[in-house]
Protein backbone atom coordinates (compact mmCIF):
# COMPACT_ATOMS: atom_id res chain seq x y z
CA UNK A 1 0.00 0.00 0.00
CA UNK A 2 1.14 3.46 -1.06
CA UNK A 3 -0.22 6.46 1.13
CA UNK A 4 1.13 9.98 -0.05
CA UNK A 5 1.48 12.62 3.06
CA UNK A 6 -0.20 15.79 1.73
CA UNK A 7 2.06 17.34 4.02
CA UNK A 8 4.38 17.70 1.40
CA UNK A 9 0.95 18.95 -0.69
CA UNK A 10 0.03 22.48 -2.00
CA UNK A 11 -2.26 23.07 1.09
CA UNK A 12 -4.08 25.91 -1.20
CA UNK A 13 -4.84 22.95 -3.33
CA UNK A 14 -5.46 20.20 -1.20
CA UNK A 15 -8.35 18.57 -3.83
CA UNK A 16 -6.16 18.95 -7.11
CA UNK A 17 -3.49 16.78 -4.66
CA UNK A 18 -5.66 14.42 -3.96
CA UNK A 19 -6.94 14.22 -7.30
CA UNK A 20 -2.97 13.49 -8.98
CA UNK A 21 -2.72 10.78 -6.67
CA UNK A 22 -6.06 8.22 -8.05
CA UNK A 23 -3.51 4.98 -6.98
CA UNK A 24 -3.22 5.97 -4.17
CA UNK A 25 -4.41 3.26 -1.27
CA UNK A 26 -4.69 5.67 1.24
CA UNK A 27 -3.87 9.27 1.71
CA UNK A 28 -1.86 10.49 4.92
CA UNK A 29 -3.04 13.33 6.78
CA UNK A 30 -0.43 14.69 9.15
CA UNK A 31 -2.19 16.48 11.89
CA UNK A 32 0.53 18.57 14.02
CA UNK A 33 -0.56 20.99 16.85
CA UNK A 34 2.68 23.08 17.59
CA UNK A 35 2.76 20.72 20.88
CA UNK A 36 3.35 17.22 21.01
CA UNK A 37 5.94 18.28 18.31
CA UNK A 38 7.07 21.65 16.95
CA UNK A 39 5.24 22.66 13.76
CA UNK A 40 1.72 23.34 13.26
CA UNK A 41 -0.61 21.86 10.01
CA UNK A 42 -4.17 21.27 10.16
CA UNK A 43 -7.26 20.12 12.66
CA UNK A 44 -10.43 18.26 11.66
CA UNK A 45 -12.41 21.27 9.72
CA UNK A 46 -9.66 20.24 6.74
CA UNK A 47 -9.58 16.97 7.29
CA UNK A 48 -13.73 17.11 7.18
CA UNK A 49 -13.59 19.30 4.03
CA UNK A 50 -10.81 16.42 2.81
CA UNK A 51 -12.86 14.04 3.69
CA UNK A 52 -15.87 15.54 0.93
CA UNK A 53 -13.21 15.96 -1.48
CA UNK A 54 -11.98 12.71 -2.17
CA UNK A 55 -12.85 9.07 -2.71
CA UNK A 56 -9.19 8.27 -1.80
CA UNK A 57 -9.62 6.84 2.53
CA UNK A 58 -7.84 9.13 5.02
CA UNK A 59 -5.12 8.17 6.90
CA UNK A 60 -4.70 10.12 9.77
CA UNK A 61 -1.53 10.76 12.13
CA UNK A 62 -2.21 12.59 15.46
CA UNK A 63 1.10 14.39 16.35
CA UNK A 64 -1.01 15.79 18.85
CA UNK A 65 -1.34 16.16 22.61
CA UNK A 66 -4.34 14.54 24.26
CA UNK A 67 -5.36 12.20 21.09
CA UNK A 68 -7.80 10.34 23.92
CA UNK A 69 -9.82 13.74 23.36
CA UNK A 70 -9.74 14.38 19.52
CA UNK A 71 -8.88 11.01 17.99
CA UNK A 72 -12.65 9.94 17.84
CA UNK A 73 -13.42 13.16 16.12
CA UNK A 74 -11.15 12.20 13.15
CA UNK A 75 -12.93 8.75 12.60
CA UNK A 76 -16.38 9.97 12.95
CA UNK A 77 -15.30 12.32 10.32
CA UNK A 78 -15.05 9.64 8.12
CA UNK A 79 -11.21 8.80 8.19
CA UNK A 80 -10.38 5.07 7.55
CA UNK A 81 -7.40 5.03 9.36
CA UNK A 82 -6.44 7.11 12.68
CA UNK A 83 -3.28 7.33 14.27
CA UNK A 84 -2.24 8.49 17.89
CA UNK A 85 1.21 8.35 19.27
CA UNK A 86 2.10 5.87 22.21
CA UNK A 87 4.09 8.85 23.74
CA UNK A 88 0.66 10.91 23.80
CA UNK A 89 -1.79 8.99 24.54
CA UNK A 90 -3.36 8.50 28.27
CA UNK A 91 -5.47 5.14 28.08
CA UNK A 92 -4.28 3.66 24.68
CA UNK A 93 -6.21 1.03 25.12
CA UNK A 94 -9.25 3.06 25.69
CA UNK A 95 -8.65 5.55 22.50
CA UNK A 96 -7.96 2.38 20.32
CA UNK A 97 -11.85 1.67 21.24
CA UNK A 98 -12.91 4.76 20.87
CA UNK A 99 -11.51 4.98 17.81
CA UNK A 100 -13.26 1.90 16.77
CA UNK A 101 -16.39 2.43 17.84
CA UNK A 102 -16.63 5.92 16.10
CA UNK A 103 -16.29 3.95 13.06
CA UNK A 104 -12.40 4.14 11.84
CA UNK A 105 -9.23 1.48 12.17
CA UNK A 106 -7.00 2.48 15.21
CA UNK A 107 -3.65 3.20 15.01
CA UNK A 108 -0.44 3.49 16.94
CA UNK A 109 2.73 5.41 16.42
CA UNK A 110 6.10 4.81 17.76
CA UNK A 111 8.56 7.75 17.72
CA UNK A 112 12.32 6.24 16.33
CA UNK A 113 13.83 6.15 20.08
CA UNK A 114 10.26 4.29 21.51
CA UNK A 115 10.81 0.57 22.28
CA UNK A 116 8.52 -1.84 20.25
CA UNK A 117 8.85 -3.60 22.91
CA UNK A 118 7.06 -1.81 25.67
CA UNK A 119 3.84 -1.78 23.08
CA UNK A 120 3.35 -5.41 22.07
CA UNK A 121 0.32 -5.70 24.18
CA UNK A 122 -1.11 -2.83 24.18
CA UNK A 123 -1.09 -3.33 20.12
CA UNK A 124 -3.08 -5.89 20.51
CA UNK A 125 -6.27 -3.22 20.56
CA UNK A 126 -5.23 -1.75 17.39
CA UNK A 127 -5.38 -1.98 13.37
CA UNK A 128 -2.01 -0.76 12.42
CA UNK A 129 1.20 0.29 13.64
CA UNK A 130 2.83 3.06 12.59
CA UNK A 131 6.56 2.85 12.61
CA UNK A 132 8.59 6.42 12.90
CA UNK A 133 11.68 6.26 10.24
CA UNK A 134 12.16 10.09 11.19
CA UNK A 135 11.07 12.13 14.28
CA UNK A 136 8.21 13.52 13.83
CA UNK A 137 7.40 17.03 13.24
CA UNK A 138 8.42 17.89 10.15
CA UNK A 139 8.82 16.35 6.11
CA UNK A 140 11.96 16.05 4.01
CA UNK A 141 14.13 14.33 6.89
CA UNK A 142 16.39 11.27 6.16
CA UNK A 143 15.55 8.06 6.48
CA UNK A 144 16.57 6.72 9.71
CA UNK A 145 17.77 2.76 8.71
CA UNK A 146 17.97 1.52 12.43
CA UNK A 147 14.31 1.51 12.81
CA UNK A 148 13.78 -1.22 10.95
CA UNK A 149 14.66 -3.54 13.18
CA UNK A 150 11.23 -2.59 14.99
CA UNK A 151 9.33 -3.17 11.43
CA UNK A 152 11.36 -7.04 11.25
CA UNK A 153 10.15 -7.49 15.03
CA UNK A 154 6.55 -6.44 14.34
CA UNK A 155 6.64 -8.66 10.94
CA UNK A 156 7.85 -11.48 12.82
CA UNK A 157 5.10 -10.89 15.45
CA UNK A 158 2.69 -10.78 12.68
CA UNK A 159 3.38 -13.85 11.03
CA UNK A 160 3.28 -15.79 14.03
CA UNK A 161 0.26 -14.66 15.08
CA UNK A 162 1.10 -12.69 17.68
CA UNK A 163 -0.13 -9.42 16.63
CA UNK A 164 -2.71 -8.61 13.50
CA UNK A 165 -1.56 -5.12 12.74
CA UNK A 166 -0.60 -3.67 9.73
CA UNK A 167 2.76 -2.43 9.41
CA UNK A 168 3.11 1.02 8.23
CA UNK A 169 6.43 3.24 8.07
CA UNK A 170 6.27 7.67 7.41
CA UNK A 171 9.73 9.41 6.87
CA UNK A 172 12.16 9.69 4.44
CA UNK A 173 10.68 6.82 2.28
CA UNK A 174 11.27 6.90 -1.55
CA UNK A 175 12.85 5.28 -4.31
CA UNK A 176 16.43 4.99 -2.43
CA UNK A 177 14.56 3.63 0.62
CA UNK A 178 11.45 1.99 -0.51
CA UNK A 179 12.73 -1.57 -0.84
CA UNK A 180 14.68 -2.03 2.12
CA UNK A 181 11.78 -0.87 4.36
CA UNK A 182 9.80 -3.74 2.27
CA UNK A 183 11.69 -6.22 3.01
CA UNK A 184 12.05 -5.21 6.44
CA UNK A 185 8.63 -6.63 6.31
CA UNK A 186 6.53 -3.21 6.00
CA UNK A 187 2.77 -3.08 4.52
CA UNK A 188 2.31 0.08 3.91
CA UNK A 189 4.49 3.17 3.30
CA UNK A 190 3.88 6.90 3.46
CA UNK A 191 5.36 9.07 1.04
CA UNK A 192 5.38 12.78 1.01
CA UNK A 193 8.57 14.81 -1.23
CA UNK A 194 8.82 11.55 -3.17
CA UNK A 195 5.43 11.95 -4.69
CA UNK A 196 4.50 15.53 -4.51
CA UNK A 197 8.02 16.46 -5.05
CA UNK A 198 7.71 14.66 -8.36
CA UNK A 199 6.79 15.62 -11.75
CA UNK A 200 3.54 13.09 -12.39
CA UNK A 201 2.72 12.06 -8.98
CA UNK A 202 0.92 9.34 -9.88
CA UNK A 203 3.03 7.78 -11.83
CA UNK A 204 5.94 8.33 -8.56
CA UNK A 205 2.74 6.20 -6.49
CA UNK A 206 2.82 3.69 -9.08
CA UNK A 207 6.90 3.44 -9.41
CA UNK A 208 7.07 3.16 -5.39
CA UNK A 209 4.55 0.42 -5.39
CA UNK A 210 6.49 -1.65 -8.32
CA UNK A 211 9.76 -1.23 -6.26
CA UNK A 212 8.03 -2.47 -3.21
CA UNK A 213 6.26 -5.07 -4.94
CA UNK A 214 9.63 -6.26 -5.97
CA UNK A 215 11.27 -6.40 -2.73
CA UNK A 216 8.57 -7.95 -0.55
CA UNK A 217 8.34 -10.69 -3.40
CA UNK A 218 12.35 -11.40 -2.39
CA UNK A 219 11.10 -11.37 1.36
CA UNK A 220 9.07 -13.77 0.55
CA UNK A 221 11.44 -16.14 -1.52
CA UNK A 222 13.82 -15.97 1.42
């Protein structure tokens, strides 16, 4: 699965972005509120207004203080997908239901420095993880490598059974780092410069999937 970040988007033209994207499996909201990390993007009226202007499903990541308060918000907006962080959240376990119930998957995000580890049961309430290859806050960082020995634990817990989450990854991912994160093990991947930045952003959707594609089939053979 391929999931653009419009926060790498023309946010004056949030619809036309959506609308060069028609691959797209999902498409990644990044909701920041100048708290729980530094820079500031968008709230719920946008994501409701996104929500009207596209057939693509929302995938939204809470970067936000409190997400036990707001999260259901984003789902009964209509989001598919909504993300809190582990490091933000009060009850997890509780906002994962909450979540649920107001309709949406639930989510959980792990900054790079947060132990998978500490999370395995508490994951067992949610949809997807979310796996930090940057530190949040901001697009356009490099690709931090060393997190993907959290993705390999996750798959492993996956395929045994452990866990039934799918395994996403946002930061830094494109063409130069696409296929190791796959066969890391990941499911999904968000891409922000790598699309937008490009000159047909669909076609960059479609050449990230095809690389990824690629690489999970050699997980797969080994």
């Amino acid at each position: 699965m391929i999931a653009p970040s419009i926060l790498s988007a023309d946010f004056a033209r949030l619809k036309d972005e959506a609308d060069a994207v028609p691959g797209a499996d999902w498409l990644h909201v990044d909701v920041m509120d100048g708290h729980f990390v530094p820079n500031l993007t968008l709230g719920l009226p946008v994501v409701e207004a996104l929500e009207r202007a596209t057939d693509i499903p929302l995938d939204c990541h809470l970067m936000i203080n409190d997400p036990d308060r707001w999260a259901p918000g984003y789902a009964e907006a209509g989001s598919r997908n909504v993300t809190v962080h582990a490091e933000a959240a009060h009850d997890p376990r509780r906002v994962a239901r909450d979540i649920r119930a107001a309709g949406a998957l639930a989510g959980l995000s792990v900054k790079p420095r947060t132990p998978l580890e500490d999370w395995v049961e508490v994951l067992r309430d949610y949809d997807t993880l979310l796996v930090m290859s940057v530190e949040p806050g901001f697009g356009g960082q490099k690709f931090m490598p060393e997190v993907l020995d959290k993705v390999r634990t996750a798959r492993r817990l996956v395929d045994t059974g452990h866990l039934h989450v799918l395994v996403e990854i946002d930061g830094g991912i494109s063409r130069e780092t696409i296929e190791q994160a796959a066969e890391a093990g990941v499911d999904c991947f968000v891409a922000g410069s790598a699309v937008y930045g490009a000159d047909d952003p669909e076609r960059a959707v479609e050449a990230l999937r095809e690389q990824a594609v690629r690489a999970s089939a050699h997980l797969g053979q080994g």
